[in-house]
Protein backbone atom coordinates (compact mmCIF):
# COMPACT_ATOMS: atom_id res chain seq x y z
CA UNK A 1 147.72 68.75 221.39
CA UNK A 2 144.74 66.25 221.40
CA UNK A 3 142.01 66.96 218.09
CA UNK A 4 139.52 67.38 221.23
CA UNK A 5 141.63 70.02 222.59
CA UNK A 6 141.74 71.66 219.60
CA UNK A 7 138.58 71.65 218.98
CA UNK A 8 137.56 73.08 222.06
CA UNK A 9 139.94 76.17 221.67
CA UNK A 10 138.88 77.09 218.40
CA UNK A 11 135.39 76.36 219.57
CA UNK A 12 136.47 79.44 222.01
CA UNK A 13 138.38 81.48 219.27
CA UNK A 14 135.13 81.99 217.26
CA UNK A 15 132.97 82.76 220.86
CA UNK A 16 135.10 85.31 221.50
CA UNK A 17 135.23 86.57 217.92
CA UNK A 18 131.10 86.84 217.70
CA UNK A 19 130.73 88.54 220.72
CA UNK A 20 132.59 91.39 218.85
CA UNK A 21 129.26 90.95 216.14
CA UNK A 22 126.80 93.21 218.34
CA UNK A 23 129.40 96.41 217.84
CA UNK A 24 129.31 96.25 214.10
CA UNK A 25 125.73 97.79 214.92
CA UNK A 26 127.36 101.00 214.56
CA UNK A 27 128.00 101.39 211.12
CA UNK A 28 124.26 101.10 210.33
CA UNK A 29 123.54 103.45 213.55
CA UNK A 30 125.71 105.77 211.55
CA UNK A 31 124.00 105.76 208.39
CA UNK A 32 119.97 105.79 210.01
CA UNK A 33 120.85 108.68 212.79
CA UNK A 34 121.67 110.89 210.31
CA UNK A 35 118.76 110.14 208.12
CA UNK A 36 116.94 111.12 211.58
CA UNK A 37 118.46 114.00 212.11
CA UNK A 38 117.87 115.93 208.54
CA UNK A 39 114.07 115.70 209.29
CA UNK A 40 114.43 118.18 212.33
CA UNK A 41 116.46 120.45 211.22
CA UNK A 42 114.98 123.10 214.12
CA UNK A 43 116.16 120.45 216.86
CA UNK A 44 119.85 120.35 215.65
CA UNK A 45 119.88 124.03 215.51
CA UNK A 46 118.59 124.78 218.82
CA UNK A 47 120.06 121.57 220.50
CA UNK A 48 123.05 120.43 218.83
CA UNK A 49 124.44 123.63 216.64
CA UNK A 50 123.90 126.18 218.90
CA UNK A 51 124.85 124.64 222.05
CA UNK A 52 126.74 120.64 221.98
CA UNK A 53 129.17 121.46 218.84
CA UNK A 54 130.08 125.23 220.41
CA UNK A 55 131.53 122.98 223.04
CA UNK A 56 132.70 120.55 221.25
CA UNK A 57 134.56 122.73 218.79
CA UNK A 58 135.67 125.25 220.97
CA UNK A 59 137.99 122.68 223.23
CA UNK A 60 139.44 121.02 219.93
CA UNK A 61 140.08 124.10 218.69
CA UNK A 62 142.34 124.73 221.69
CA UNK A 63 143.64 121.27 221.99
CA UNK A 64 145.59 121.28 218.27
CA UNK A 65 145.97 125.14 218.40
CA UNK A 66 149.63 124.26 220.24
CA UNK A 67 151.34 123.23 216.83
CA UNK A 68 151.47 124.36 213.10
CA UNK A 69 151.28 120.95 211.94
CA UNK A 70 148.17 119.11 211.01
CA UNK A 71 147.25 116.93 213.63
CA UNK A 72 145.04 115.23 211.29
CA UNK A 73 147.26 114.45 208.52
CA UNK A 74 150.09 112.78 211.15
CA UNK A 75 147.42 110.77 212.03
CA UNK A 76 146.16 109.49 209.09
CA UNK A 77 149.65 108.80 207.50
CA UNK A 78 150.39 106.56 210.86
CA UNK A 79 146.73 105.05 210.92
CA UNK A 80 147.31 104.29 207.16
CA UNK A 81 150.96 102.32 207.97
CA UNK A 82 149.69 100.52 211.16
CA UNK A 83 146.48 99.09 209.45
CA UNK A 84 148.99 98.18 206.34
CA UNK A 85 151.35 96.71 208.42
CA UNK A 86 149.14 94.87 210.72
CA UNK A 87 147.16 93.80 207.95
CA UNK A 88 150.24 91.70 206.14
CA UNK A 89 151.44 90.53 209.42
CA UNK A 90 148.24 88.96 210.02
CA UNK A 91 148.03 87.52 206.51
CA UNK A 92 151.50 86.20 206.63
CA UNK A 93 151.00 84.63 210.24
CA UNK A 94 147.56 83.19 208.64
CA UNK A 95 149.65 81.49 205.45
CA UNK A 96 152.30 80.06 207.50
CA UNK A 97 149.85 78.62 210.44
CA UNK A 98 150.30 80.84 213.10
CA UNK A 99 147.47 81.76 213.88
CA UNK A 100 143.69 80.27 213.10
CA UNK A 101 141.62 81.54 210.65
CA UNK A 102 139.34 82.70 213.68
CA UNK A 103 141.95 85.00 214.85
CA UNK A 104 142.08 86.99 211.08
CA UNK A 105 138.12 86.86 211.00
CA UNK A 106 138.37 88.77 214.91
CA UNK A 107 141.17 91.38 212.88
CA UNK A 108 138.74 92.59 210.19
CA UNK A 109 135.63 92.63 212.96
CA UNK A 110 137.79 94.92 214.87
CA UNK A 111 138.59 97.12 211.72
CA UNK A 112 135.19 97.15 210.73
CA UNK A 113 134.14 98.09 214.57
CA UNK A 114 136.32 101.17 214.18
CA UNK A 115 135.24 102.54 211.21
CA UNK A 116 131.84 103.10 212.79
CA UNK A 117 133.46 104.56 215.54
CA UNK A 118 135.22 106.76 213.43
CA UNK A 119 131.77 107.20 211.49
CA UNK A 120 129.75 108.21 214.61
CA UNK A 121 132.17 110.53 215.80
CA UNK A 122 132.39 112.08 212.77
CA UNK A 123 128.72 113.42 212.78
CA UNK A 124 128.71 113.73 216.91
CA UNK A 125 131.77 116.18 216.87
CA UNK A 126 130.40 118.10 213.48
CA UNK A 127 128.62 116.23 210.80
CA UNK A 128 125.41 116.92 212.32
CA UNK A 129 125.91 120.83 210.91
CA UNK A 130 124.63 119.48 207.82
CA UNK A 131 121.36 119.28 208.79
CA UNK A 132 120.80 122.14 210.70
CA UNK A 133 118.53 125.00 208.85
CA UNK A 134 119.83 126.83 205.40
CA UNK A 135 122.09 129.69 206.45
CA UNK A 136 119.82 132.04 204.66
CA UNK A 137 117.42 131.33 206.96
CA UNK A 138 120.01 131.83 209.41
CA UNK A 139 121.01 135.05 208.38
CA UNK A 140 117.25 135.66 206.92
CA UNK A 141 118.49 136.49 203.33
CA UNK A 142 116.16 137.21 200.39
CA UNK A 143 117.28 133.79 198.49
CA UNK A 144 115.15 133.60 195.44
CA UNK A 145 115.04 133.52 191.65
CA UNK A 146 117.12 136.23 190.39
CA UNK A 147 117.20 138.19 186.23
CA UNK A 148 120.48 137.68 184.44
CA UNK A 149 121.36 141.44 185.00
CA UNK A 150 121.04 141.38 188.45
CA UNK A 151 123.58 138.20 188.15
CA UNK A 152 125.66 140.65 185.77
CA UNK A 153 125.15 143.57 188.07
CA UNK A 154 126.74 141.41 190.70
CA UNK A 155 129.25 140.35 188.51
CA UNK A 156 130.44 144.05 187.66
CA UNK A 157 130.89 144.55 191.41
CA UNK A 158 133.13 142.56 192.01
CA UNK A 159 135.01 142.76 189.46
CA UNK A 160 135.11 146.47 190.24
CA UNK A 161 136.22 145.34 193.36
CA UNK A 162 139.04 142.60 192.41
CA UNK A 163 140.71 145.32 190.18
CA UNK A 164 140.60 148.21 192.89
CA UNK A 165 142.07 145.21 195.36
CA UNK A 166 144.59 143.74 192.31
CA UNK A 167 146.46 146.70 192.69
CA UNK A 168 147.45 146.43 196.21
CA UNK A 169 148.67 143.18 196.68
CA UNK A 170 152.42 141.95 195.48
CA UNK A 171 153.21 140.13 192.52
CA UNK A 172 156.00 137.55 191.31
CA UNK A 173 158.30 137.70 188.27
CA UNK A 174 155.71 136.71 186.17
CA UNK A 175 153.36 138.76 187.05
CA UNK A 176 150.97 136.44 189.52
CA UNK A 177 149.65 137.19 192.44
CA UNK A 178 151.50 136.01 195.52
CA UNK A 179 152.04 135.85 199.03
CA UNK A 180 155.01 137.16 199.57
CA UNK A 181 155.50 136.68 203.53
CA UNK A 182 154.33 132.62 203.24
CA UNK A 183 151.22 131.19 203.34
CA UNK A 184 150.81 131.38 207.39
CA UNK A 185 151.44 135.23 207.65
CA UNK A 186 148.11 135.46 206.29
CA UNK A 187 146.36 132.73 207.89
CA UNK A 188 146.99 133.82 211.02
CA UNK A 189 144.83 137.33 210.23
CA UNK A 190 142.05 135.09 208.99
CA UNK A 191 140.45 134.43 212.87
CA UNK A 192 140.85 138.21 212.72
CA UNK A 193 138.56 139.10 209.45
CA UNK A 194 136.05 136.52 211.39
CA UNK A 195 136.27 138.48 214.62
CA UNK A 196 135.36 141.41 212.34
CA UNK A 197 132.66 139.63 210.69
CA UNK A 198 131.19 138.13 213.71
CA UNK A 199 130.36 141.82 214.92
CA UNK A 200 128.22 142.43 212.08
CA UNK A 201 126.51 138.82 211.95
CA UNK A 202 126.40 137.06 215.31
CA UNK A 203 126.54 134.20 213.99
CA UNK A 204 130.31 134.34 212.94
CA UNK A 205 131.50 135.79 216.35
CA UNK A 206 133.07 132.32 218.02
CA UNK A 207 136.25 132.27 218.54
CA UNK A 208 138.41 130.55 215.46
CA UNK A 209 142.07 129.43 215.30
CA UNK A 210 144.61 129.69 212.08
CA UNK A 211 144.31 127.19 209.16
CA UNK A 212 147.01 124.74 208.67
CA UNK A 213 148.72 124.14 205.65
CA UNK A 214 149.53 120.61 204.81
CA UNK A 215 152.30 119.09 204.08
CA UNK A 216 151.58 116.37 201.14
CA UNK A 217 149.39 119.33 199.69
CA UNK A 218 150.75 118.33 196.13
CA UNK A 219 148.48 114.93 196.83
CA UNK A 220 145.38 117.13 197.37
CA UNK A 221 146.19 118.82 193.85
CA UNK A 222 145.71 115.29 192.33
CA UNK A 223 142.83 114.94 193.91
CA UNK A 224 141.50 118.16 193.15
CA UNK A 225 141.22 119.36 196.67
CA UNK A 226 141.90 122.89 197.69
CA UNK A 227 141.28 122.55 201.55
CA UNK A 228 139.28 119.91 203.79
CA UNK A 229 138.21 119.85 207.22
CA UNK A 230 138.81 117.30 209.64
CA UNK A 231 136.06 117.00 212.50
CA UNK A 232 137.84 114.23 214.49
CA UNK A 233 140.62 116.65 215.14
CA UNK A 234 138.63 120.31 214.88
CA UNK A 235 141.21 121.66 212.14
CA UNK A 236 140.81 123.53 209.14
CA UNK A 237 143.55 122.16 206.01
CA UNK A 238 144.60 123.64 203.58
CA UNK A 239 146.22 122.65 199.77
CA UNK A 240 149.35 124.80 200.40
CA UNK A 241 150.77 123.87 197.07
CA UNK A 242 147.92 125.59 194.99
CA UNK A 243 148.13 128.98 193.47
CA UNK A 244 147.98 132.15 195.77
CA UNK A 245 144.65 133.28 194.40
CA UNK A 246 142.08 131.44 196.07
CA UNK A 247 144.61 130.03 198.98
CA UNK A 248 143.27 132.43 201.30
CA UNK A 249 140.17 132.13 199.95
CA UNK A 250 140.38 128.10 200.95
CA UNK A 251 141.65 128.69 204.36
CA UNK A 252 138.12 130.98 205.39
CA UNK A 253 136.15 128.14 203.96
CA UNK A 254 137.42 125.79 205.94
CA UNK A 255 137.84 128.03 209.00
CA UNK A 256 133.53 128.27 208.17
CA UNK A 257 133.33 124.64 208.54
CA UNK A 258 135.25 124.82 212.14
CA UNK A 259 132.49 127.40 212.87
CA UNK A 260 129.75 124.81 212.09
CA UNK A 261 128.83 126.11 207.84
CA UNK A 262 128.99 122.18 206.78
CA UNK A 263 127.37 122.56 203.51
CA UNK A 264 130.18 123.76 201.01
CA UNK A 265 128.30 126.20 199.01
CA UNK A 266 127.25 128.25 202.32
CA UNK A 267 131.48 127.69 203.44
CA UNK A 268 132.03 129.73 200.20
CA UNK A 269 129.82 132.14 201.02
CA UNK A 270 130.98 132.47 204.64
CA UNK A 271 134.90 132.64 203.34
CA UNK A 272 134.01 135.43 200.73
CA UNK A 273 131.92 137.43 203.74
CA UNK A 274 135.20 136.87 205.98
CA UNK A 275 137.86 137.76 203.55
CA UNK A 276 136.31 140.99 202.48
CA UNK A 277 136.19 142.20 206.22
CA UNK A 278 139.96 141.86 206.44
CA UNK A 279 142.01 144.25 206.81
CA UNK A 280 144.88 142.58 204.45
CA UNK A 281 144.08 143.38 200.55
CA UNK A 282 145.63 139.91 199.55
CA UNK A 283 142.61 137.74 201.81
CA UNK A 284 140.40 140.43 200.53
CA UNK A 285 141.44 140.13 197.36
CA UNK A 286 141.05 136.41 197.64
CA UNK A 287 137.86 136.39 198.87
CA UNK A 288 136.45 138.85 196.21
CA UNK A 289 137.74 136.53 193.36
CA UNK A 290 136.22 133.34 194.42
CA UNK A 291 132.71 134.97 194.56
CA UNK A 292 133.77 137.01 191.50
CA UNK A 293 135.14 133.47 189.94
CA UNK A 294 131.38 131.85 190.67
CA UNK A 295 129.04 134.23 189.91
CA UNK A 296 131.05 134.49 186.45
CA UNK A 297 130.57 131.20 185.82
CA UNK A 298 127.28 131.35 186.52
CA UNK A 299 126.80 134.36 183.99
CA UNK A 300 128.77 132.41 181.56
CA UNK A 301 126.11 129.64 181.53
CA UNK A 302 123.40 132.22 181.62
CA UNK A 303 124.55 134.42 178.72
CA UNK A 304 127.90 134.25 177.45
CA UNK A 305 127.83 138.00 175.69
CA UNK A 306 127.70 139.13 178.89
CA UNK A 307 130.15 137.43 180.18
CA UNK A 308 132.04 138.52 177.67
CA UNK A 309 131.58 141.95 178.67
CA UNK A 310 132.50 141.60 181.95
CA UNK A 311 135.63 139.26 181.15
CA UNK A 312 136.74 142.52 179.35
CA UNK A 313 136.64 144.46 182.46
CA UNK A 314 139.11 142.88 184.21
CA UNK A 315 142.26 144.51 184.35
CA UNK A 316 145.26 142.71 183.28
CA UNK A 317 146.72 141.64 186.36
CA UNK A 318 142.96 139.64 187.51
CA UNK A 319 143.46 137.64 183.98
CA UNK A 320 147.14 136.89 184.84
CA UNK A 321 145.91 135.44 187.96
CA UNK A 322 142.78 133.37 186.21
CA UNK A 323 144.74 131.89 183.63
CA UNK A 324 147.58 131.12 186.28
CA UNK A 325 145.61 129.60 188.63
CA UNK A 326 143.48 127.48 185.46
CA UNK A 327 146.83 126.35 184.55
CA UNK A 328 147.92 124.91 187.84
CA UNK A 329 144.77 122.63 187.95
CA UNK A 330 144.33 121.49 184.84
CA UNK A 331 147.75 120.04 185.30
CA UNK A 332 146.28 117.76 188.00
CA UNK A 333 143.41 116.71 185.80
CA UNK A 334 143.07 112.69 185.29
CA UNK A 335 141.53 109.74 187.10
CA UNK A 336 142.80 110.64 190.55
CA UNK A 337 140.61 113.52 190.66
CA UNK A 338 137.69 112.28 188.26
CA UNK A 339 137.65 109.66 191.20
CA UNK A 340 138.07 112.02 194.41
CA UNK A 341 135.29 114.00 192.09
CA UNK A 342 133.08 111.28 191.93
CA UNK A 343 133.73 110.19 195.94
CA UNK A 344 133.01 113.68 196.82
CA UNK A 345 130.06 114.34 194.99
CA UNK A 346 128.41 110.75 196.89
CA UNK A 347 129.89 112.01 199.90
CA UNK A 348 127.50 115.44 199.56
CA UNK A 349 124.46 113.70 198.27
CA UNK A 350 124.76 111.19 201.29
CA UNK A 351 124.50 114.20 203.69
CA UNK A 352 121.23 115.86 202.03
CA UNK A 353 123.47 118.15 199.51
CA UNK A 354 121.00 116.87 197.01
CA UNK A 355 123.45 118.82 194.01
CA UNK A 356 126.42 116.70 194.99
CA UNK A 357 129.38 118.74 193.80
CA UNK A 358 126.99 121.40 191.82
CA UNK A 359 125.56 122.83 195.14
CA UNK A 360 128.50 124.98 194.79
CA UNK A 361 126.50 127.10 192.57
CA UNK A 362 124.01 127.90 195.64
CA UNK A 363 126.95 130.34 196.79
CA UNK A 364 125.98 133.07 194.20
CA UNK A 365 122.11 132.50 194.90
CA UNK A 366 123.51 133.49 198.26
CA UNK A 367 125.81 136.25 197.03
CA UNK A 368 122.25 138.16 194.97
CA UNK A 369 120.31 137.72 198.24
CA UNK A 370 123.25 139.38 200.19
CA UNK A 371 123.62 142.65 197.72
CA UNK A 372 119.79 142.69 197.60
CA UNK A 373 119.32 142.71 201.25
CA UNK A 374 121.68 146.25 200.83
CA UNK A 375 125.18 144.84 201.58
């Protein structure tokens, strides 16, 4: 082949590569629509919550309700090996001359083009939820500043509560909670406590599918992740591998995202109001320890003789749980989940969760204004 010719054809390689440059448009489309949307938080309510997402939600829902299997997860572990893959064949064929440098350049264009796909799709098929109004103002709850014995009133509730439930759920050899008919048993009655729930608050009363459980859940552990929901497919996950006592617990939270609750701290709060209208003791019981679990903490910090107190309330089968399930994750603790930590917490703050990982705590501002309002 003649220099000239060659010339001329990579000439044409690198046309045909920049015309590919306009797309990458997306990734910063991505980041300023979003930054749009939080300032009209009344529009994505009325336009995009209440009447695109319903839509949206309700026909993936139905799409991935045919198998028990995450969807999502299969397709991440093949996206992951075909981008690997491709990825060294392109570098190999660029080492040994096959291809021209032009042709590698168009490869990571393309990759890059995708992830802003992926990134705009994320918020059009959910993401948006996060900047729809605060579900107290949803649900018009008295959320304000609250005395430490109201927090410890609270706090004696439940426990009150998680001892009565303690008592009716089934335990292993060593005394630990557990679910004795597997995980999905009880998943499958979780669209059911929502169906309940939904005909006391309207706002809970769309139709919800089962949680999935996944199957590298032990990976989540290291990570520190207990569930996570994955818009591009509509399906609720959930760490299968963790311990019994806030599984359920983790599978409502995630079934609140599915029902548009993006901010995590309000997901709590939904998965606590949905396990305690179940009519199972164990998703009950569940729910009534994760909001027992945060407000505690939340006394702790406040006034540790009272916490105290209420620690020595619980009956002897709620501690076996605590320190079982303690035990379990601070066996994952180490860089894997300092750095999934430290991901999610810019991954929150990125979508107006100015807290990061501490807006957790909202859940039990939530929890007061919910017994005050004469729940």
């Amino acid at each position: 082949m003649s220099n000239e010719r060659s010339k001329s054809i990579s000439r044409a390689e690198w046309k045909r590569q920049f015309r590919k440059l306009p797309w990458l448009l997306l990734i910063p489309l991505g980041i300023f629509v979003p930054r749009l949307a939080a300032q009209h938080p009344d529009w994505i309510e009325a336009y995009y919550s209440e009447k695109i997402y319903p839509f949206i939600s309700a026909w993936m829902g139905k799409l991935n309700s045919f198998t028990r299997a995450s969807l999502a997860e299969c397709i991440l572990f093949a996206l992951v090996i075909t981008v690997a893959v491709l990825t060294l064949a392109y570098l190999y064929r660029l080492l040994f001359r096959r291809i021209r440098f032009s042709a590698f350049v168009g490869y990571l264009l393309s990759l890059c083009i995708a992830g802003g796909v992926l990134l705009n799709l994320f918020y059009v098929m959910w993401g948006f939820n996060y900047f729809r109004p605060s579900l107290y103002t949803l649900l018009t709850l008295p959320v304000e500043e609250r005395s430490t014995d109201e927090l410890e009133a609270a706090c004696l509730r439940l426990a009150e509560e998680a001892n009565a439930l303690r008592g009716k759920v089934r335990e292993n050899e060593e005394g630990v909670f557990t679910l004795e008919e597997g995980y999905e048993a009880y998943f499958d009655q979780i669209p059911a406590a929502y169906a309940a729930l939904g005909c006391e608050l309207p706002l809970f009363s769309r139709r919800t599918y089962a949680a999935k459980g996944v199957a590298s859940s032990v990976g989540l552990s290291y990570a520190g992740i207990s569930g996570i929901f994955i818009p591009h497919t509509g399906e609720a996950n959930v760490n299968v591998d963790q311990p019994a006592l806030l599984m359920l617990s983790a599978a409502a939270h995630e079934t609140a995202h599915y029902l548009g609750i993006a901010r995590e701290d309000e997901a709590n709060f939904a998965s606590y109001l949905a396990c305690t209208h179940s009519q199972d003791p164990s998703i009950s019981y569940s729910g009534t320890m994760l909001a027992l679990i945060h407000c505690g903490n939340k006394l702790y910090a406040a006034d540790k003789e009272k916490y105290s107190a209420l620690y020595a309330t619980y009956n002897e089968g709620v501690v076996r749980d605590i320190r079982s399930n303690n035990a379990y994750w601070d066996s994952f603790e180490g860089p894997v989940e300092e750095a999934a930590t430290t991901l999610n917490d810019n991954y929150l703050k990125f979508n107006q969760q100015e807290d990061g990982v501490k807006s957790y705590g909202m859940m039990v501002d939530l929890i007061l204004a919910y017994f005050a309002a004469g729940n």
